[in-house]
Protein backbone atom coordinates (compact mmCIF):
# COMPACT_ATOMS: atom_id res chain seq x y z
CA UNK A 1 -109.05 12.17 41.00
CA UNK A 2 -112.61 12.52 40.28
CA UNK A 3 -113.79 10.28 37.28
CA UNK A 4 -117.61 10.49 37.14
CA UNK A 5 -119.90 13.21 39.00
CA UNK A 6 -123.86 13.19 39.05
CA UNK A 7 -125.67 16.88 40.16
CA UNK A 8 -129.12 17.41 40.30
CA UNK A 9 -131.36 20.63 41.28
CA UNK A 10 -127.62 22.96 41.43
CA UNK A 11 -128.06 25.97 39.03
CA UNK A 12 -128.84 24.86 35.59
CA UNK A 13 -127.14 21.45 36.15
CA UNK A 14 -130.50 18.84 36.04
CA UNK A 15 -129.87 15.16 35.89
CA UNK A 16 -126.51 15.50 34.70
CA UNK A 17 -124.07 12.34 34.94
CA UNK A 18 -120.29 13.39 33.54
CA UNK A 19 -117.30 10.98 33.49
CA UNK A 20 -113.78 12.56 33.75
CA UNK A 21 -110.59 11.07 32.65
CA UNK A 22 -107.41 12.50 33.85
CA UNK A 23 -107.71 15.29 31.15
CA UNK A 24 -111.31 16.83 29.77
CA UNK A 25 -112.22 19.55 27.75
CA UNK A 26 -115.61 21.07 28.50
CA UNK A 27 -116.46 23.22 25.25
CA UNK A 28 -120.01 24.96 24.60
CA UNK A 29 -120.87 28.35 23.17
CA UNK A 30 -121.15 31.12 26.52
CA UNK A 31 -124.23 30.47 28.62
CA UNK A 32 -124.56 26.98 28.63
CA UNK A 33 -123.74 26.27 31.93
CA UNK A 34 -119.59 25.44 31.68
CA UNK A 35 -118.62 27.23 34.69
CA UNK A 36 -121.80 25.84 36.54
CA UNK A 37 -119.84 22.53 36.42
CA UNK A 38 -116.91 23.88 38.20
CA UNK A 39 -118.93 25.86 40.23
CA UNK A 40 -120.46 22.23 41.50
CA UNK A 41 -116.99 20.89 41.87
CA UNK A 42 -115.51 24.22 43.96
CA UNK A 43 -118.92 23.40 46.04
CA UNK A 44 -118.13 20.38 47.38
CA UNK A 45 -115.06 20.90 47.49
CA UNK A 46 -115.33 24.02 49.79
CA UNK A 47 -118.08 22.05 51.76
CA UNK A 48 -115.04 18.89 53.11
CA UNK A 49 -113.49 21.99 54.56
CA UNK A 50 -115.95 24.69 55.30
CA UNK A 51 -119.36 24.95 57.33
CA UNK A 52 -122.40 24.70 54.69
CA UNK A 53 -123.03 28.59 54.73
CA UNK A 54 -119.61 29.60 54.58
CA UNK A 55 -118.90 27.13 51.55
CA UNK A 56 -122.29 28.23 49.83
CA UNK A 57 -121.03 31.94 49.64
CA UNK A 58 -117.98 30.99 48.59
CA UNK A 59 -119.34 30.17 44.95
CA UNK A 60 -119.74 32.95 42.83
CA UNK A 61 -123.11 34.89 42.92
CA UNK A 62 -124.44 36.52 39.66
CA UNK A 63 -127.68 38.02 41.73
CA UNK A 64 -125.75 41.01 43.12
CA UNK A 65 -123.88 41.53 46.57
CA UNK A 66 -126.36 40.33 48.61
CA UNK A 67 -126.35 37.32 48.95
CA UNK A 68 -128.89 34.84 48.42
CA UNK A 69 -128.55 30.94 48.69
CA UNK A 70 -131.61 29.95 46.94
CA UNK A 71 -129.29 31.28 44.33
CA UNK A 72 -127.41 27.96 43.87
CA UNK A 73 -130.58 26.04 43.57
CA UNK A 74 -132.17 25.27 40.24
CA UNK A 75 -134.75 28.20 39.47
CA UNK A 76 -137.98 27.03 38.43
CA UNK A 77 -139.28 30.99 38.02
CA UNK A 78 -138.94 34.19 38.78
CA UNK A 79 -138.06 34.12 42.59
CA UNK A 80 -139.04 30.49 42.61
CA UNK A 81 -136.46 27.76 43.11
CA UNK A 82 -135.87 24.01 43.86
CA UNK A 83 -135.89 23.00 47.05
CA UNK A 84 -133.59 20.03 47.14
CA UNK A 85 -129.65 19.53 45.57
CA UNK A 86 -127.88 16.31 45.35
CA UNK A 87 -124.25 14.99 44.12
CA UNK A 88 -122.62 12.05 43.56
CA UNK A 89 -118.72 11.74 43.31
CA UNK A 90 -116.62 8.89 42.54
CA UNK A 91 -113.22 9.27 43.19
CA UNK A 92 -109.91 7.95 43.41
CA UNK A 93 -107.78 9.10 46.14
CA UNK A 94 -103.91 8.95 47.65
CA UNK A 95 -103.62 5.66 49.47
CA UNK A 96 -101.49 7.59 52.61
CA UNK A 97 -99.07 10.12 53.41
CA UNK A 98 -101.78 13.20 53.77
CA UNK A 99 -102.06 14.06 57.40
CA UNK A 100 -104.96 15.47 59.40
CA UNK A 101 -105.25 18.79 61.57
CA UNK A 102 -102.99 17.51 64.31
CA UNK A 103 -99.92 15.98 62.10
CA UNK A 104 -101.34 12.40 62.38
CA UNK A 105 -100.51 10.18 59.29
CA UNK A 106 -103.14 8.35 57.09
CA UNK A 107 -103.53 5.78 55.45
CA UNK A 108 -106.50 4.76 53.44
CA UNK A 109 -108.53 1.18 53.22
CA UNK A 110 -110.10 1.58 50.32
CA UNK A 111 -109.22 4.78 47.65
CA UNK A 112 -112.31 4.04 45.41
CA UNK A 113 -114.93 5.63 46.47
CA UNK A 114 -118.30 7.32 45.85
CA UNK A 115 -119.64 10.15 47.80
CA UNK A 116 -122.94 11.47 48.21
CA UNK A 117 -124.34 14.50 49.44
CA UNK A 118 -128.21 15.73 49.31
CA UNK A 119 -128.77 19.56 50.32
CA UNK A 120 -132.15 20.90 51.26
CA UNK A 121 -133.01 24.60 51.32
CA UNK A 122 -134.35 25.59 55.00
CA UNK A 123 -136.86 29.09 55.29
CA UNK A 124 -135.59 29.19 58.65
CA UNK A 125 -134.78 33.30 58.81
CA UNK A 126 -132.84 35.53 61.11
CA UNK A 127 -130.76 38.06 62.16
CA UNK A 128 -127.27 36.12 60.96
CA UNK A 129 -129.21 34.31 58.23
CA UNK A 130 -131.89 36.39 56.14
CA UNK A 131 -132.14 34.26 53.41
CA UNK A 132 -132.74 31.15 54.79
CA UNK A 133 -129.90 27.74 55.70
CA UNK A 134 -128.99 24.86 54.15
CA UNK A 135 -129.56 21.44 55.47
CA UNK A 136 -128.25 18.09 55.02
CA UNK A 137 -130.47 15.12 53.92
CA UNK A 138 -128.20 12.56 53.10
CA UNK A 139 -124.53 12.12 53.50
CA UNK A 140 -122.74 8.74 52.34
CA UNK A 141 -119.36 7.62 51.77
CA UNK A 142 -118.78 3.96 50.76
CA UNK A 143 -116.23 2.26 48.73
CA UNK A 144 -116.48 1.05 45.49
CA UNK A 145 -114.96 -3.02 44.84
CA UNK A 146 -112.44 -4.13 42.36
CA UNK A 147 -114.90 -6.29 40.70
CA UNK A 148 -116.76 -2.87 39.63
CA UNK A 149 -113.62 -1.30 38.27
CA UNK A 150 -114.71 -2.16 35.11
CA UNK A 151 -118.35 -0.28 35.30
CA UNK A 152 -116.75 2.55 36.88
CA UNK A 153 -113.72 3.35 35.58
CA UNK A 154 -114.22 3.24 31.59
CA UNK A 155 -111.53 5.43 30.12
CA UNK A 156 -108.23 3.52 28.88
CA UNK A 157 -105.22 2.77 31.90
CA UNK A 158 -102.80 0.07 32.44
CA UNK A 159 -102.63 -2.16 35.02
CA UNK A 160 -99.34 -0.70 36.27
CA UNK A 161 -101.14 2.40 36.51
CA UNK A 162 -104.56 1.29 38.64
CA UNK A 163 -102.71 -1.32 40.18
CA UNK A 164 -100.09 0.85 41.88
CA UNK A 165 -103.48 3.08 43.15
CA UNK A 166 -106.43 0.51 43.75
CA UNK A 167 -106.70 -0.81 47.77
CA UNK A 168 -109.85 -2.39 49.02
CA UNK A 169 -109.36 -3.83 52.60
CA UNK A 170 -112.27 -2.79 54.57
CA UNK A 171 -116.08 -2.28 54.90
CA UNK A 172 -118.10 -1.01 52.65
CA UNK A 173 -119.20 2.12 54.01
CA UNK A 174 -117.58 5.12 55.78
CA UNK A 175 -120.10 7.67 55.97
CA UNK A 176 -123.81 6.70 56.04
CA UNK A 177 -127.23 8.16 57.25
CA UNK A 178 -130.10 6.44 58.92
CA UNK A 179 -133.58 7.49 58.55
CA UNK A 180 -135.35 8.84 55.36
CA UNK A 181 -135.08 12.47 54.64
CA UNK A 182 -138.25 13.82 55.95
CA UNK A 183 -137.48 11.87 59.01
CA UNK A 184 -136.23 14.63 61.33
CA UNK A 185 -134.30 12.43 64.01
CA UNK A 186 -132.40 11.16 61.26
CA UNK A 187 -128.66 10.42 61.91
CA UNK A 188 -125.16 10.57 60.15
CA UNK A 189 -123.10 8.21 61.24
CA UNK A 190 -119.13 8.34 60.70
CA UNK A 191 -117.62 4.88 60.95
CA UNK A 192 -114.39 3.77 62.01
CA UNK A 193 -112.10 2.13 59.76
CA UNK A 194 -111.55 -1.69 59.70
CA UNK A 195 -108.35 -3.01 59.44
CA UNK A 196 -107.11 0.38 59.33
CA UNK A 197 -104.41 2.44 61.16
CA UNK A 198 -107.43 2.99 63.83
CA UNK A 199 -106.81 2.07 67.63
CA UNK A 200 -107.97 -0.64 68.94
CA UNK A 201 -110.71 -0.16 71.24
CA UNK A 202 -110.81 -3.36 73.87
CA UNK A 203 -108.74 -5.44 71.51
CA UNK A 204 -111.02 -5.07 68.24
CA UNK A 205 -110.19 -2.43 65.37
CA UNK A 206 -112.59 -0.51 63.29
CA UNK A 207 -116.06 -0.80 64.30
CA UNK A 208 -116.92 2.14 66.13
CA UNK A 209 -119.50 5.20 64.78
CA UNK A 210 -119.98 8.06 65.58
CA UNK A 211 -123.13 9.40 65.48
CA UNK A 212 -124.82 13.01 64.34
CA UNK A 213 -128.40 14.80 63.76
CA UNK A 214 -128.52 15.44 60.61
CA UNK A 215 -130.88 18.25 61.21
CA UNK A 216 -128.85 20.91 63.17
CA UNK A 217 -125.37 19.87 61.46
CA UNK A 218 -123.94 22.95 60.70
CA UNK A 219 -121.18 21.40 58.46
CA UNK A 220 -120.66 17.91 55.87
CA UNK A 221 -119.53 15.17 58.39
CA UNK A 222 -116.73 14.18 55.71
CA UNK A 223 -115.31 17.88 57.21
CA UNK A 224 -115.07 16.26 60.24
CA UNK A 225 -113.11 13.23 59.70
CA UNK A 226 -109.76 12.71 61.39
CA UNK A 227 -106.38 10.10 60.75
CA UNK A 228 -107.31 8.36 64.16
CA UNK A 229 -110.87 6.72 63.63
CA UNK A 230 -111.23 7.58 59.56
CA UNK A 231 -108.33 7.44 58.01
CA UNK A 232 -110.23 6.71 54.50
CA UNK A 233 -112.65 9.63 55.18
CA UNK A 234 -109.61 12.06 55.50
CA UNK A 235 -108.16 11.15 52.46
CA UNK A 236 -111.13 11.46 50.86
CA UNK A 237 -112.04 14.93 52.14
CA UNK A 238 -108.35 15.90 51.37
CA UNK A 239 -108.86 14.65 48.02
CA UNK A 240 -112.33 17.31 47.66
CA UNK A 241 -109.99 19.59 49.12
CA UNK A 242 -107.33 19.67 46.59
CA UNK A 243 -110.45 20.07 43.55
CA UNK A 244 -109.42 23.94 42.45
CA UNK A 245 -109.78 26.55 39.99
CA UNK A 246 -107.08 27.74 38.25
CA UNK A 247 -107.50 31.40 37.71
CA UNK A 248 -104.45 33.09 36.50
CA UNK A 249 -104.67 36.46 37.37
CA UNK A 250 -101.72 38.86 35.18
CA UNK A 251 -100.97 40.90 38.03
CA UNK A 252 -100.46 38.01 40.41
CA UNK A 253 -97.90 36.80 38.19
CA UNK A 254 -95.88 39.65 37.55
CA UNK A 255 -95.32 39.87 41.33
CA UNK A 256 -91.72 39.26 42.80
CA UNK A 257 -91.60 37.28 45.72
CA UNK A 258 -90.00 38.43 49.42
CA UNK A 259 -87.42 35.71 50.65
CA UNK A 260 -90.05 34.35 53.24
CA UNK A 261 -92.69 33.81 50.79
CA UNK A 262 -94.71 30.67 50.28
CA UNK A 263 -92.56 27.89 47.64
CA UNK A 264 -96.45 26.81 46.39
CA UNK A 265 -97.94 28.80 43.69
CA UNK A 266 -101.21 30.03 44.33
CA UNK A 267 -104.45 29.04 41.99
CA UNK A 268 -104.22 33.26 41.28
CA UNK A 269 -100.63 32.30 39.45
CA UNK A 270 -99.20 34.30 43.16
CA UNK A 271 -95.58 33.14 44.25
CA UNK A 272 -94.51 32.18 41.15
CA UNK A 273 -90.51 33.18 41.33
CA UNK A 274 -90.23 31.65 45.16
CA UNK A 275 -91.72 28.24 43.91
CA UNK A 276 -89.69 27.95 40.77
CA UNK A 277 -87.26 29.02 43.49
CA UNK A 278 -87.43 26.18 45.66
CA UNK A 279 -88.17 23.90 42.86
CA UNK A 280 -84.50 24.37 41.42
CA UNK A 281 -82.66 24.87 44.99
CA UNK A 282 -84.11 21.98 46.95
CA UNK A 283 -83.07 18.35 45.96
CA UNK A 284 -85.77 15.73 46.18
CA UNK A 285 -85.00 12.56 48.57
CA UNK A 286 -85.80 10.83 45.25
CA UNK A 287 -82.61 12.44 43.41
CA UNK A 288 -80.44 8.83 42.59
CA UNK A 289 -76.44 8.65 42.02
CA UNK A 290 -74.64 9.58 39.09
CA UNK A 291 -71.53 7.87 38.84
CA UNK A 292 -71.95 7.48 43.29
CA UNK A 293 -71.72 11.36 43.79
CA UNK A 294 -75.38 12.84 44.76
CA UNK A 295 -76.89 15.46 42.26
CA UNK A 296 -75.61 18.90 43.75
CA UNK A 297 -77.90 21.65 44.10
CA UNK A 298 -76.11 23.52 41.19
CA UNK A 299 -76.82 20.69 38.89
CA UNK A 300 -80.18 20.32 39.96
CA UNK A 301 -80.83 24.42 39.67
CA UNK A 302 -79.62 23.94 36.25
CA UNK A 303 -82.00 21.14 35.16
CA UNK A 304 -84.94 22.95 36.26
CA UNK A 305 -84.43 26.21 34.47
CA UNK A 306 -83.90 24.10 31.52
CA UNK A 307 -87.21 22.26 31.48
CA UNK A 308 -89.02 25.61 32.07
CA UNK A 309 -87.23 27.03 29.23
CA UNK A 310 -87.31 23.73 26.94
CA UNK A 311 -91.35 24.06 27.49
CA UNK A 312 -91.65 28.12 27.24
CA UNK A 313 -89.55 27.56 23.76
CA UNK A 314 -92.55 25.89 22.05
CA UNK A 315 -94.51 28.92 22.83
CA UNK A 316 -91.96 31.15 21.99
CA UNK A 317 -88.94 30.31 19.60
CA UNK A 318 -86.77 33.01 21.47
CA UNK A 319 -86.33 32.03 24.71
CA UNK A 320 -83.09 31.34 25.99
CA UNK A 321 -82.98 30.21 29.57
CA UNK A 322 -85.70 30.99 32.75
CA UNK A 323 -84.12 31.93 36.13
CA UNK A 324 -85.03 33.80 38.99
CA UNK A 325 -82.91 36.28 40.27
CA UNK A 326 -82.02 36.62 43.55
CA UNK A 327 -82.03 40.36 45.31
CA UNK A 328 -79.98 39.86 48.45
CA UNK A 329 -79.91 43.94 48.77
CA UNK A 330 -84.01 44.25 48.86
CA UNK A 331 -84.98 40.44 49.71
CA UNK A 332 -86.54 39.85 46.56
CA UNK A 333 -86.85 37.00 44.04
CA UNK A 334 -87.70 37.78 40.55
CA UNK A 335 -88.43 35.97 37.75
CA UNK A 336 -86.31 36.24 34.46
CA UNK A 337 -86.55 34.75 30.94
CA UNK A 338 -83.60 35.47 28.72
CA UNK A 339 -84.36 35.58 24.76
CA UNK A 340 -81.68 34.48 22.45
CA UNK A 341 -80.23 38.13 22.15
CA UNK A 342 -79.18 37.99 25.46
CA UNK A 343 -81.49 40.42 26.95
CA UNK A 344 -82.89 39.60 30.11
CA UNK A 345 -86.52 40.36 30.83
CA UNK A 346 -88.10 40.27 34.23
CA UNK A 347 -91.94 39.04 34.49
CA UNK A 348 -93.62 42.05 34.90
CA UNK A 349 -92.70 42.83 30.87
CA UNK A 350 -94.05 39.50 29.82
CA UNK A 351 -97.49 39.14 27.93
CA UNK A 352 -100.25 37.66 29.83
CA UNK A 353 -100.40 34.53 27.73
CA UNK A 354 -96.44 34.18 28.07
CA UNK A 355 -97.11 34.36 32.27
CA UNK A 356 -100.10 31.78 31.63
CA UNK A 357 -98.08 29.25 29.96
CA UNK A 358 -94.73 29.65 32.16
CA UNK A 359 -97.18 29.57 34.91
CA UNK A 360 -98.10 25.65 33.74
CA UNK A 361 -94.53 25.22 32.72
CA UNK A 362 -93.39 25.75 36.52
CA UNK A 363 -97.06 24.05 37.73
CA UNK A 364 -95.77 20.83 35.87
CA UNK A 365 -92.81 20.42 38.11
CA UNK A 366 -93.97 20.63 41.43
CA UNK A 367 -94.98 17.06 42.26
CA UNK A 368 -96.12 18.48 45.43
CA UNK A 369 -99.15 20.28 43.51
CA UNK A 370 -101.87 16.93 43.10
CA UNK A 371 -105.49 16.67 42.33
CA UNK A 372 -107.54 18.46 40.03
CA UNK A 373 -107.02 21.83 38.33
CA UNK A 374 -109.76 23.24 36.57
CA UNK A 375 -109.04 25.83 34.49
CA UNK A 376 -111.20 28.05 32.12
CA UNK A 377 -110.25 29.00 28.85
CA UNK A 378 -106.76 28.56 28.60
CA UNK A 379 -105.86 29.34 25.10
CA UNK A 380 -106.87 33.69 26.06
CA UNK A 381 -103.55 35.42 25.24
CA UNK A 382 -102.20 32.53 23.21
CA UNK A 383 -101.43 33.03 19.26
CA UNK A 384 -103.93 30.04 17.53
CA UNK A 385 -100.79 28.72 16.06
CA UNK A 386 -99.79 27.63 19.47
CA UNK A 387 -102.43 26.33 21.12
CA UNK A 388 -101.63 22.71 20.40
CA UNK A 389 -98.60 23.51 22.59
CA UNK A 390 -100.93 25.10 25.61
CA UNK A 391 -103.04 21.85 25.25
CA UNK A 392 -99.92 19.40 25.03
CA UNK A 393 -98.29 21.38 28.46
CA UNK A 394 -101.89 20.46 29.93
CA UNK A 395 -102.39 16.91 29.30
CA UNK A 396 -98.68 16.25 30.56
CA UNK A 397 -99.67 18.07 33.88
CA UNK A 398 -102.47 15.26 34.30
CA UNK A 399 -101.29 11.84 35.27
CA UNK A 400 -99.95 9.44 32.72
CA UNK A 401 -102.19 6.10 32.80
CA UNK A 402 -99.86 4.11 31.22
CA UNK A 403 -97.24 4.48 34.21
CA UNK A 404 -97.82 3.80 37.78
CA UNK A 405 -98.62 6.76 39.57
CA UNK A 406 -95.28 7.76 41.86
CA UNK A 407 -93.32 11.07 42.64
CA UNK A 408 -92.89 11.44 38.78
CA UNK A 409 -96.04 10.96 37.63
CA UNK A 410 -98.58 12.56 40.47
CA UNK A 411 -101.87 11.88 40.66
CA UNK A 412 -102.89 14.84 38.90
CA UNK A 413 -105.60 15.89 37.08
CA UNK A 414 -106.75 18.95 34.66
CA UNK A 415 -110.23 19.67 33.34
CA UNK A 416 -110.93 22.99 31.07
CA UNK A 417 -113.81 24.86 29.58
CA UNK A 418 -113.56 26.55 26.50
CA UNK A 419 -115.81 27.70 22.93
CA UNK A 420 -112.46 28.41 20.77
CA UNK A 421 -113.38 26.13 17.55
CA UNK A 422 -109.13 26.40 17.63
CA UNK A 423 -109.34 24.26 20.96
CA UNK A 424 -111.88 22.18 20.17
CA UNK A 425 -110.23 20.96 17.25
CA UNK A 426 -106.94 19.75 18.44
CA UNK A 427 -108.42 18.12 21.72
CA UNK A 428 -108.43 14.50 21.30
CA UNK A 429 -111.91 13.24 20.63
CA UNK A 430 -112.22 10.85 23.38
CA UNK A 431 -111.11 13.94 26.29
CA UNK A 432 -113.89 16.15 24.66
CA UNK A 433 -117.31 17.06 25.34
CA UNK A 434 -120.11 19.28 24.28
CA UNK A 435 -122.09 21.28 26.33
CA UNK A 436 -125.11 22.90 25.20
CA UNK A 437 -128.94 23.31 26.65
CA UNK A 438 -131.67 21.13 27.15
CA UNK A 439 -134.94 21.41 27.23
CA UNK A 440 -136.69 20.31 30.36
CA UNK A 441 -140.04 19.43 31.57
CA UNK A 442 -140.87 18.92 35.19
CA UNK A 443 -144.00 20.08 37.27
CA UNK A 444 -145.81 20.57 33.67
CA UNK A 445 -143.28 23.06 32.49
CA UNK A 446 -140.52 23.64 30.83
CA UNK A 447 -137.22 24.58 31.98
CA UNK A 448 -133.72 25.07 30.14
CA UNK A 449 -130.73 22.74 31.59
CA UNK A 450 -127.70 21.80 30.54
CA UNK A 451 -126.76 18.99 28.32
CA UNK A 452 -123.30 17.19 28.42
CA UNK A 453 -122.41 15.06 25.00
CA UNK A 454 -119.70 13.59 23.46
CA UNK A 455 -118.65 12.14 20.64
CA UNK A 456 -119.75 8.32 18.85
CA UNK A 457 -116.97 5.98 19.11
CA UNK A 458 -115.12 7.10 21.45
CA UNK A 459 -114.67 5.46 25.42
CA UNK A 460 -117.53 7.58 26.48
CA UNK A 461 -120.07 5.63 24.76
CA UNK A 462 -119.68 2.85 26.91
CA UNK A 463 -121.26 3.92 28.85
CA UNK A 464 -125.19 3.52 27.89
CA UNK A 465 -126.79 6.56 29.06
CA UNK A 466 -124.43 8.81 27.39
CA UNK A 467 -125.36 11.53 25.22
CA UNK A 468 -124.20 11.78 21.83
CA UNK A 469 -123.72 15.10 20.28
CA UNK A 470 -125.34 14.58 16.55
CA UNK A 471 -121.82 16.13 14.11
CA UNK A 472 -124.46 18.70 12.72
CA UNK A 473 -124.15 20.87 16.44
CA UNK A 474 -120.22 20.54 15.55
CA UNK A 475 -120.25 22.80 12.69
CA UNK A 476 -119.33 25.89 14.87
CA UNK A 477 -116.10 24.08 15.96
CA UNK A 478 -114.92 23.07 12.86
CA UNK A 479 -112.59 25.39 11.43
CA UNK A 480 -110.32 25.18 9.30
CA UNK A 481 -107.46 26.49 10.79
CA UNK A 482 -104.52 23.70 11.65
CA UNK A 483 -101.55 24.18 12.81
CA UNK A 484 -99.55 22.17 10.74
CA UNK A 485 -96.01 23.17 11.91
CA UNK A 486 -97.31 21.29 15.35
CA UNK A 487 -99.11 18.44 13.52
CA UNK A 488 -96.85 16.03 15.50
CA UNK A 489 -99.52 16.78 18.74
CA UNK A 490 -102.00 14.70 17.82
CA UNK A 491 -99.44 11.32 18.74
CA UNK A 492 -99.86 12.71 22.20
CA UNK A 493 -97.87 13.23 25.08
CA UNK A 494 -97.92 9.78 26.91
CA UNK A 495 -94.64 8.12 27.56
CA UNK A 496 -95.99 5.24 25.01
CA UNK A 497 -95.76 7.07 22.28
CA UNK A 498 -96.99 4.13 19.94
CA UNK A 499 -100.60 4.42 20.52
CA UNK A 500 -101.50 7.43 18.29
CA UNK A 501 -104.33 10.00 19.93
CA UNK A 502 -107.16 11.16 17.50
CA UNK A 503 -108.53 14.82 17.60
CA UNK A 504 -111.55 15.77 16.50
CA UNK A 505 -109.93 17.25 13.47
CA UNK A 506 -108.17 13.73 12.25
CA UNK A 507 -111.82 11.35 12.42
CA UNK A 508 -112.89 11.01 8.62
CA UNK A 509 -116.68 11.09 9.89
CA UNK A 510 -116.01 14.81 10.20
CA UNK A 511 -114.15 15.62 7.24
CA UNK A 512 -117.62 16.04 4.98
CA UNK A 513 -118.98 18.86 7.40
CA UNK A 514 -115.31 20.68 7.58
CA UNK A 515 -114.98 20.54 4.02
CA UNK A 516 -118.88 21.89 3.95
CA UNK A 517 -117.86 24.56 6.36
CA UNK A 518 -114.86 25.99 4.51
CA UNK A 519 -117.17 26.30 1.32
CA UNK A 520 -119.67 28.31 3.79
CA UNK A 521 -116.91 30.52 5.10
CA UNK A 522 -114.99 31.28 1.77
């Protein structure tokens, strides 16, 4: 789970510090710089797993096929960029049970942590690399204490919830570099767990580095990390891993699935009938007694398809049931939703927006699915009335804070981007934040960056260098349509259901300005 990330000299993104709680909404008028932030988050995520030129290409490129890398550094002028990039992550990550290339089990000494990562542009041309490399300045991975839970972690949990995650039980650092950054023997060094699941090495555990040059590292040393010497570092690359965009593509979910397809739906929305499939044919080891006879597979079958449909039915009144139906003739599995007519219609007749939401329907049930979804503009294809229901199916997806984090409550977690005022409105005020541009000076001129900002009063504030967006730049999100026949959203979707959630809609601060606005409109 990532809860705060700093980036510096990537794209547009200058100086920016963003905290994340297990659900955010990112909203800010096109341009801004939205999908810059999740293009920094797919970054490092594709560099725990990829080598630094293959992960740089991997980010979208709006300068045309060929590609250029200088691209994802902040452009100072025309064919003039900055020559340095840096992040910092904090994270929480799975305490075990993620294993490494060869099948070995790990389990973590610490799961807060902070990563950082500085990137330096290289004019080193050739043949295989005409626009230059990328090279690594500074790597670090160290953990973060229990006494600075507090400072770091500001949005509201339980104890049962960051008890059941928190373990601190080793050094301090996993992943450090020695040397300063124009120093070109500089090393990265990749530590060995303390007190870990590590082997002993003549009788002592932990304690052993190994050692790198930064200069000619083709890849992140967190991409290297294995269960035998870092288990932490493992977890936490698996953890950077699992960071993906959600991009529901129509004609990926219309597909049917073959019988030997993949039960784990694909961030396109691909392999959607064989994972609600397996979902309803495969009983957990979790599944308790009723009255000492086991849940049969029937039963459990049956209990799936009824959540799906019991969560489709707030998007649309006339569903039915959801099933898949299984071709033994052609080998196929297609999925069905049944209206209250009886007529059965397969998914290839379905709206896009109906796909989307049965997509996050099905997404919500597979525990196996963890870490964070990022997913940009969710409400396209959905009727304004029932958007409150696309953002209610959202925030359940993300973990519940008020319950320790098990099977049933994964630690999962959702961020979107959107400019619908109809969004904006019904996200609770202490999830949102503004995006919009900056000016910047640096070198004696003046750049345009982007700005995130969120709203007075809410948990964001505590912090003290966050920005607060004056309720003036609001006035483009507040409008007047309300969906009253869902007003019941804005108690939330947490299992304690008696702390009530405030949108942006419900705080009388803003009432003045929407009133204001619905004289300018009518």
């Amino acid at each position: 789970m990532l809860t705060r990330l700093k980036v510096s000299g990537f794209k547009n993104l200058i100086d920016v510090d963003i905290r994340f709680s297990p659900f955010t909404c990112i909203a800010g008028a096109n341009g801004v710089g939205k999908s810059n932030l999740f293009d920094a988050i797919q970054f490092l995520s594709a560099l725990s797993d990829h080598p630094l030129m293959e992960a740089a290409r991997s980010i979208r490129d709006e300068g045309g096929i060929s590609y250029d890398v200088r691209r994802l550094f902040h452009c100072l002028e025309k064919d003039s960029y900055d020559k340095e990039m840096s992040f910092e992550a904090e994270m929480l990550i799975p305490s075990q049970g993620i294993v490494d290339d060869l099948g070995q089990e790990a389990k973590a000494s610490s799961t807060f942590l902070r990563y950082t990562l500085i990137l330096a542009y290289r004019n080193e041309q050739s043949f295989l690399k005409p626009f230059g490399s990328l090279e690594i300045l500074k790597e670090e991975l160290i953990r973060i204490n229990k006494s600075d839970i507090p400072t770091h972690l500001v949005f509201d949990y339980s104890k049962l919830w960051i008890n059941s995650l928190f373990i601190s039980r080793s050094r301090g650092e996993y992943i450090s570099t020695e040397g300063d950054k124009n120093d070109d023997t500089r090393m990265i060094r990749l530590h060995q767990d303390s007190g870990s699941s590590g082997r002993k090495q003549g009788g002592i555990v932990g304690g052993k580095k190994r050692e790198f040059p930064a200069r000619t590292l083709p890849r992140t040393v967190i991409s290297e990390s294995n269960a035998i010497d870092s288990p932490t570092a493992l977890l936490a690359r698996r953890e950077m891993q699992s960071w993906r965009i959600l991009q529901l593509e129509p004609s990926s979910l219309r597909k049917p699935d073959d019988f030997m397809a993949k039960p784990i739906m694909g961030m396109d929305g691909s392999h959607l009938p064989s994972t609600l499939f397996h979902l309803a044919t495969t009983l957990k080891e979790e599944d308790g007694f009723n009255q000492n006879r086991k849940r049969t597979i029937e039963e459990n079958e049956q209990e799936i398809y009824s959540q799906v449909a019991n969560t489709l039915s707030e998007l649309i009144h006339d569903v039915s049931s959801v099933s898949v139906d299984k071709d033994d003739r052609r080998e196929l599995l297609t999925l069905m939703v049944q209206g209250r007519d009886g007529t059965s219609h397969p998914a290839r007749s379905l709206s896009d927006g109906t796909l989307r939401f049965l997509a996050l329907a099905i997404l919500k049930l597979d525990h196996t699915t963890q870490g964070l979804l990022c997913l940009e503009e969710p409400e396209n294809g959905i009727h304004p009335e029932r958007i409150p229901a696309i953002l209610k199916l959202l925030q359940s997806i993300s973990t519940d804070v008020n319950e320790p984090v098990d099977i049933d409550n994964p630690l999962r977690q959702v961020i979107i981007n959107t400019h619908s005022p109809a969004v904006v409105l019904q996200v609770p005020d202490d999830s949102l934040v503004i995006a919009d541009l900056k000016e910047i000076f640096k070198k004696k001129k003046q750049y345009n960056g982007v700005r995130f900002s969120c709203l007075e009063n809410t948990w964001r504030t505590k912090d003290k260098v966050a920005s607060i967006i004056p309720k003036g730049r609001l006035l483009g999100y507040l409008n007047p349509v309300i969906n009253e026949e869902l007003e019941e959203y804005s108690n939330g979707v947490s299992k304690n259901k008696s702390k009530k959630r405030q949108r942006l809609v419900d705080r009388e601060d803003m009432q003045p300005y929407i009133t204001g606005f619905k004289e300018i409109i009518l």
